[in-house]
Protein backbone atom coordinates (compact mmCIF):
# COMPACT_ATOMS: atom_id res chain seq x y z
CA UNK A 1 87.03 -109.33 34.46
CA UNK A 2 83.50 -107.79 35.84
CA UNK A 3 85.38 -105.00 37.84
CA UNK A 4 81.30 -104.02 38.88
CA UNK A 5 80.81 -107.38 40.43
CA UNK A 6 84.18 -106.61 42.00
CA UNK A 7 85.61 -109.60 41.09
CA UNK A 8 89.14 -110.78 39.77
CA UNK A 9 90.42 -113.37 37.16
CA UNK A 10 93.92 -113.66 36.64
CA UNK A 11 94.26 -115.58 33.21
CA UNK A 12 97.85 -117.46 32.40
CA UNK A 13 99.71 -117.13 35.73
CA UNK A 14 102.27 -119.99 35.13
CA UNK A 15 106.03 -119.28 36.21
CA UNK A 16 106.86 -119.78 32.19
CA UNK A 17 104.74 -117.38 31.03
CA UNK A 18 106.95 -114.50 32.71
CA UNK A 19 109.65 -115.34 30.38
CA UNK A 20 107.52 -115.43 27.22
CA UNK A 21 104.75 -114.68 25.46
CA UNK A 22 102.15 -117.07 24.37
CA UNK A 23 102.98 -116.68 20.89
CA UNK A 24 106.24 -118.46 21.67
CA UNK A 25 105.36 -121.70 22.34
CA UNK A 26 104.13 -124.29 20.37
CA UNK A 27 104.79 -128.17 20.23
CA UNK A 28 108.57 -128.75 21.97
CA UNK A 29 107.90 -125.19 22.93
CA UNK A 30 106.07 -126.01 26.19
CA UNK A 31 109.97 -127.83 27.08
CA UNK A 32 112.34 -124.79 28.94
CA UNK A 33 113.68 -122.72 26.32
CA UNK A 34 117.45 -122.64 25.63
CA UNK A 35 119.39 -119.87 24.80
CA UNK A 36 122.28 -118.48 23.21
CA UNK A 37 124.62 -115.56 23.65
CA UNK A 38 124.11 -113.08 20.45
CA UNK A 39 127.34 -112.02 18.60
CA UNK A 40 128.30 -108.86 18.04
CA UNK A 41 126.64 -108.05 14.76
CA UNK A 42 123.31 -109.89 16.18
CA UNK A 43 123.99 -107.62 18.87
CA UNK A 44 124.22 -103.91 16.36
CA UNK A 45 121.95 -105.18 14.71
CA UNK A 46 119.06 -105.51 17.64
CA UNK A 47 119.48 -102.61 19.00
CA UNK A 48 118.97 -100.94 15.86
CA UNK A 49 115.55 -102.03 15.69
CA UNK A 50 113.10 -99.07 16.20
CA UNK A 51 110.54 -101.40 18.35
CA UNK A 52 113.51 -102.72 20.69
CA UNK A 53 114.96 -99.59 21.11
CA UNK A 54 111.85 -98.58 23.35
CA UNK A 55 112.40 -101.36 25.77
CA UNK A 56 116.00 -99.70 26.89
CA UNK A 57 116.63 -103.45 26.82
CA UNK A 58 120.22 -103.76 29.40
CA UNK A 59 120.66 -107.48 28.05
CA UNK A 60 119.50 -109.84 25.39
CA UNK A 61 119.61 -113.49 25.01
CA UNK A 62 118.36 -115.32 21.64
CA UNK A 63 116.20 -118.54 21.52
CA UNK A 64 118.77 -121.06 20.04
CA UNK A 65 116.59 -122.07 17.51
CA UNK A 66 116.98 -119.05 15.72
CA UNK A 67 120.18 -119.76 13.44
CA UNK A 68 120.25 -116.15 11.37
CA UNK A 69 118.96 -113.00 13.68
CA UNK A 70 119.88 -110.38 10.78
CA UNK A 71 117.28 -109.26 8.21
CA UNK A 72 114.96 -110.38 10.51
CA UNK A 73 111.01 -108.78 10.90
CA UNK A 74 110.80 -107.99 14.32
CA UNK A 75 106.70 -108.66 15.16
CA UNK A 76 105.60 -105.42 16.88
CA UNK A 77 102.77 -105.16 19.68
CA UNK A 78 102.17 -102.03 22.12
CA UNK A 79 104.12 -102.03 24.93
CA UNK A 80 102.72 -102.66 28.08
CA UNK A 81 103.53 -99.72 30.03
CA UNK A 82 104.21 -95.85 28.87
CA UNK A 83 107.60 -96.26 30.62
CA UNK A 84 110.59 -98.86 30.69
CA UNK A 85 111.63 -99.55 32.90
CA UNK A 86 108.82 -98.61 35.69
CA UNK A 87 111.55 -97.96 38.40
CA UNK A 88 114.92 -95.98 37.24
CA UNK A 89 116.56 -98.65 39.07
CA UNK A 90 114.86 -101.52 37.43
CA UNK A 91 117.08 -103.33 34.44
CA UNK A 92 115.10 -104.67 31.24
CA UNK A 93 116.35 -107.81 30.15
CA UNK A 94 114.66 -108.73 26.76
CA UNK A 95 115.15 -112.33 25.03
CA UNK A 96 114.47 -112.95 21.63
CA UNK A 97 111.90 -115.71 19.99
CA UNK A 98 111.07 -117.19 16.85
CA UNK A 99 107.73 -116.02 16.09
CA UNK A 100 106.97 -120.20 15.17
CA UNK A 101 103.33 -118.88 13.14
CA UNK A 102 105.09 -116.70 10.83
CA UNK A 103 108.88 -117.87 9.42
CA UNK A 104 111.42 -115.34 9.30
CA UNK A 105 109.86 -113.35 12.44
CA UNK A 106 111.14 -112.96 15.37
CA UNK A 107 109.47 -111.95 19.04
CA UNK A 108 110.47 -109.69 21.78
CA UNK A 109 109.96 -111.02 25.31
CA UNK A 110 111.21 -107.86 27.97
CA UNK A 111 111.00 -108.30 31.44
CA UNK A 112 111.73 -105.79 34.05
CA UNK A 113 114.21 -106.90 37.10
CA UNK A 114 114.51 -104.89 39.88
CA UNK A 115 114.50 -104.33 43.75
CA UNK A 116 112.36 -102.22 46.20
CA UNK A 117 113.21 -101.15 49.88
CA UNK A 118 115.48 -104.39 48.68
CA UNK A 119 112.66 -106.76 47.73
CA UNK A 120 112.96 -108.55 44.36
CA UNK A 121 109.91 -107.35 41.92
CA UNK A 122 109.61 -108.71 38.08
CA UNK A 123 107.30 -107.26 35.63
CA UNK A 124 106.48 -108.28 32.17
CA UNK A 125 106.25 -105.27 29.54
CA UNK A 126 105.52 -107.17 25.84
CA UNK A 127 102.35 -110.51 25.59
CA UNK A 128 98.68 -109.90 26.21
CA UNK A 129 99.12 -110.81 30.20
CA UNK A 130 100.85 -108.32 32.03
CA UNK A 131 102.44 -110.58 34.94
CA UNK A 132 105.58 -110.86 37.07
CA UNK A 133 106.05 -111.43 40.88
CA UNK A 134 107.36 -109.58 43.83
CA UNK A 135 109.59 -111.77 46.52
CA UNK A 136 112.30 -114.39 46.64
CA UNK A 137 112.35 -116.63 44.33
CA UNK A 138 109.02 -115.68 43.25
CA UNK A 139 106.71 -114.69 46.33
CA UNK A 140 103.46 -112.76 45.34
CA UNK A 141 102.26 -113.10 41.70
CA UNK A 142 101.04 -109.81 40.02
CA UNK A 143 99.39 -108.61 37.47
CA UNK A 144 97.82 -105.58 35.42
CA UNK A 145 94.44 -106.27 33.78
CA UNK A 146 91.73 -103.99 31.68
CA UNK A 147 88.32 -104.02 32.12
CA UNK A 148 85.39 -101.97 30.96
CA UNK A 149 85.52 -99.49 33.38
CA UNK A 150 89.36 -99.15 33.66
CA UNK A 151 92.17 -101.10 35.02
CA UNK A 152 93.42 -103.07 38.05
CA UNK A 153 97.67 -103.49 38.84
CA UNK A 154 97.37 -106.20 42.05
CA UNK A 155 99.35 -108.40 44.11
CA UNK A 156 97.95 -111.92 45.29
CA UNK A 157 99.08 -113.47 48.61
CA UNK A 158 100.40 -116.61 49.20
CA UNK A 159 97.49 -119.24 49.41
CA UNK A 160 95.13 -117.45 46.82
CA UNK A 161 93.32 -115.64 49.40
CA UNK A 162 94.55 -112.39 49.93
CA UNK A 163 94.54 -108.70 47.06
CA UNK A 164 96.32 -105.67 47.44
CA UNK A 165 94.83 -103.82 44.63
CA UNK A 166 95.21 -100.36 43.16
CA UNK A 167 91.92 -99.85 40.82
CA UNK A 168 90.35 -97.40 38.22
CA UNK A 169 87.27 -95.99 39.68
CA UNK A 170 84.19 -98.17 39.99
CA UNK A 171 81.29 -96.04 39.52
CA UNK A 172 78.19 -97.80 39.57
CA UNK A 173 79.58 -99.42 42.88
CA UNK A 174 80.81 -95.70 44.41
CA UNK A 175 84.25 -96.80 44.37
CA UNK A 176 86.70 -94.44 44.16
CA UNK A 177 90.12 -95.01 42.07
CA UNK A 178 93.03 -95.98 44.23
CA UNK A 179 94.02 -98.95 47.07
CA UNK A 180 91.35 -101.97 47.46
CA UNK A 181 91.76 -104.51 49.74
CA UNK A 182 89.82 -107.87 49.17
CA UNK A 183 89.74 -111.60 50.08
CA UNK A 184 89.14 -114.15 47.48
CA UNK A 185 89.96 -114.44 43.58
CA UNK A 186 87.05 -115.49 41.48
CA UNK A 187 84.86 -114.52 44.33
CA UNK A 188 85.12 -111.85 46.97
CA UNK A 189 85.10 -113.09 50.26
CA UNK A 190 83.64 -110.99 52.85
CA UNK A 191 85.75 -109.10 54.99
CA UNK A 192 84.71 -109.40 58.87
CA UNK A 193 87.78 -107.16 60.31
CA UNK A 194 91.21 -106.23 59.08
CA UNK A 195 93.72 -105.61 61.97
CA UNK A 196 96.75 -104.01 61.65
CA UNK A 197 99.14 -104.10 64.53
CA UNK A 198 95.95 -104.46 67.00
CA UNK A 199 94.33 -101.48 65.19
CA UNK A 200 90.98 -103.12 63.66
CA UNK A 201 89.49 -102.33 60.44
CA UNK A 202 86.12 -103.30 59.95
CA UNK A 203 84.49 -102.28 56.28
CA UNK A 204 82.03 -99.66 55.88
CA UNK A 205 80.28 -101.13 52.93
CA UNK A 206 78.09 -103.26 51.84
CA UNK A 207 80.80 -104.97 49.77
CA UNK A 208 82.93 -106.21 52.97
CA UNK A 209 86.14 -104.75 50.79
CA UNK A 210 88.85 -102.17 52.49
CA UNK A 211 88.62 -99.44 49.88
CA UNK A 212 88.62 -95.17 49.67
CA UNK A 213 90.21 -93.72 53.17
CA UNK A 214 90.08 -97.04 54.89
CA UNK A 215 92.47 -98.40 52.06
CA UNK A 216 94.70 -95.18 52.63
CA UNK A 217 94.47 -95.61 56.26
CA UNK A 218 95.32 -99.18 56.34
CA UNK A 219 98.35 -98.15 53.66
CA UNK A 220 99.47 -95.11 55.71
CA UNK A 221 100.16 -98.02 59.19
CA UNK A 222 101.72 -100.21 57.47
CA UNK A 223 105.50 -100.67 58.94
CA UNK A 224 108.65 -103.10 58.40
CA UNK A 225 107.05 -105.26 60.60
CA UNK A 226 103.61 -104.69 60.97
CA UNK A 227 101.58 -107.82 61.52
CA UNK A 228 97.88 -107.92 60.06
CA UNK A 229 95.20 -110.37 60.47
CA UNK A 230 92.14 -110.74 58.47
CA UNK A 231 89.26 -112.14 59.68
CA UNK A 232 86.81 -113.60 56.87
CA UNK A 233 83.82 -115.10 55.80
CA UNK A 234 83.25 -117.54 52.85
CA UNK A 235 81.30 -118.08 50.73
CA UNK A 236 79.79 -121.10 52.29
CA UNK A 237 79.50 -119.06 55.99
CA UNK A 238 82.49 -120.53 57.14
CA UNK A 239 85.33 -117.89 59.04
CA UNK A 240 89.06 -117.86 58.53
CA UNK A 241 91.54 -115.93 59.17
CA UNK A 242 94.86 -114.50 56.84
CA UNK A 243 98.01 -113.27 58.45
CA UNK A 244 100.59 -111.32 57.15
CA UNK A 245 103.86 -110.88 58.96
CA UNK A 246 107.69 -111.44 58.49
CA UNK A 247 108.97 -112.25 55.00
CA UNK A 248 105.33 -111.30 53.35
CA UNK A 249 105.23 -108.32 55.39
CA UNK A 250 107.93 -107.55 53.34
CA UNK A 251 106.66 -108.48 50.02
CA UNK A 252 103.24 -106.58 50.85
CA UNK A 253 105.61 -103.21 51.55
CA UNK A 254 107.27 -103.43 48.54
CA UNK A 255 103.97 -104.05 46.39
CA UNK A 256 102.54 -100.91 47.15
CA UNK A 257 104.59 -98.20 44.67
CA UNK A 258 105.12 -101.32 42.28
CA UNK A 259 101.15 -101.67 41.91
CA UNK A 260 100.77 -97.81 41.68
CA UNK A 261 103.33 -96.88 39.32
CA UNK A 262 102.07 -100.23 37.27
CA UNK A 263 98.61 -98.43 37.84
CA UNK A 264 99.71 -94.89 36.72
CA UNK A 265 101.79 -96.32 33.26
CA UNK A 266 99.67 -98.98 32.19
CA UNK A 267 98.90 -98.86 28.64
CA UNK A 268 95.02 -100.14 28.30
């Protein structure tokens, strides 16, 4: 991601991937995984593990293709935040994988489940891409990604148009760290007007982003049910408008703490 272009790639975004890792699928891998109950011993013996411990796992399921769980390497990567869960309330559910490159391993996949201001939010914690969603059944995808400058936690609309960001600061752009509003993925679209509740919004910056005290002031009028419009341009000169209101109003207020706290506990 070039954070200085301010621009955003969101790499492996598939439903799947937010119940494993990449490393867990090869050849009838890519077919939904089946799963078994572990037994008690499995069970002692998983928890014991040093590296699972961490997770403060609540429940475990096991890949049916693994026959024997005990004795066991358990492959170890850095977790993806400093804290599990993120939320107190949030429960880690972590399923276990044959590592399929390396016989005899096995793989930790924990995902965090959990509600805000009673909107459904899941969050990866183990795999390279940091991903999850916040609505019912899946709503808004997010994400956490590094960069050379920092690190990004964001949300992504419905119709790949609209980010609620919360950003490491930009420098050579004079962006401060905190809330960034933008239109477009691969390319930024240029923000014409953001209106919240009738109150407009226009951007003060060359980049036609909402960041720094508009972001905050934007965040700070935000309400159960708030209705914003966003008035864009494309690339191509052509105007369209984005409109948030009802169930994605929802979603939107419940991605706010999730992408700071994501922010604040992301492990780069």
């Amino acid at each position: 991601m070039n954070r200085n272009a301010i621009k955003i790639s969101i790499s492996g975004t598939g439903i799947l991937l937010m119940m494993m890792s990449a490393n867990a699928i090869a050849d009838e891998r890519y077919a939904e995984p089946k799963f078994r109950d572990l037994t008690g011993d499995e069970t002692a013996w998983i928890k014991s593990q040093d590296y699972v411990r961490q997770f403060n796992c609540n429940s475990f399921k096991i890949n049916q293709n693994i026959k024997k769980l005990e004795g066991s390497s358990v492959k170890s990567e850095p977790p993806a935040f400093s804290q599990r869960p993120l939320f107190p309330e949030g429960q880690m559910e972590c399923s276990i994988y044959p590592d399929y490159d390396n016989e005899g391993v096995v793989e930790i996949v924990a995902r965090e489940n959990g509600k805000i201001d009673g909107v459904q939010y899941r969050v990866s914690h183990t795999g390279k891409d940091v991903i999850g969603s916040v609505g019912n059944p899946f709503g808004w995808e997010f994400s956490c990604e590094a960069g050379r400058s920092g690190h990004v936690c964001f949300v992504e609309g419905n119709g790949d148009r609209f980010y609620l960001q919360y950003t490491s600061q930009i420098e050579k752009a004079n962006i401060p760290s905190g809330y960034l509003i933008s239109m477009g993925k691969n390319s930024v679209f240029q923000i014409v007007n953001l209106s919240i509740d009738g109150k407009d919004i226009k951007p003060d910056n060359t980049y036609s982003i909402i960041y720094g005290k508009q972001a905050s002031e934007f965040i700070s009028q935000i309400k159960e049910k708030s209705v914003v419009m966003v008035s864009y341009n494309t690339p191509s000169n052509r105007q369209g408008e984005y409109k948030i209101e009802g169930e994605d109003m929802q979603i939107m207020r419940a991605s706010i703490p999730l992408i700071k706290k994501a922010f604040e506990l992301y492990n780069e």
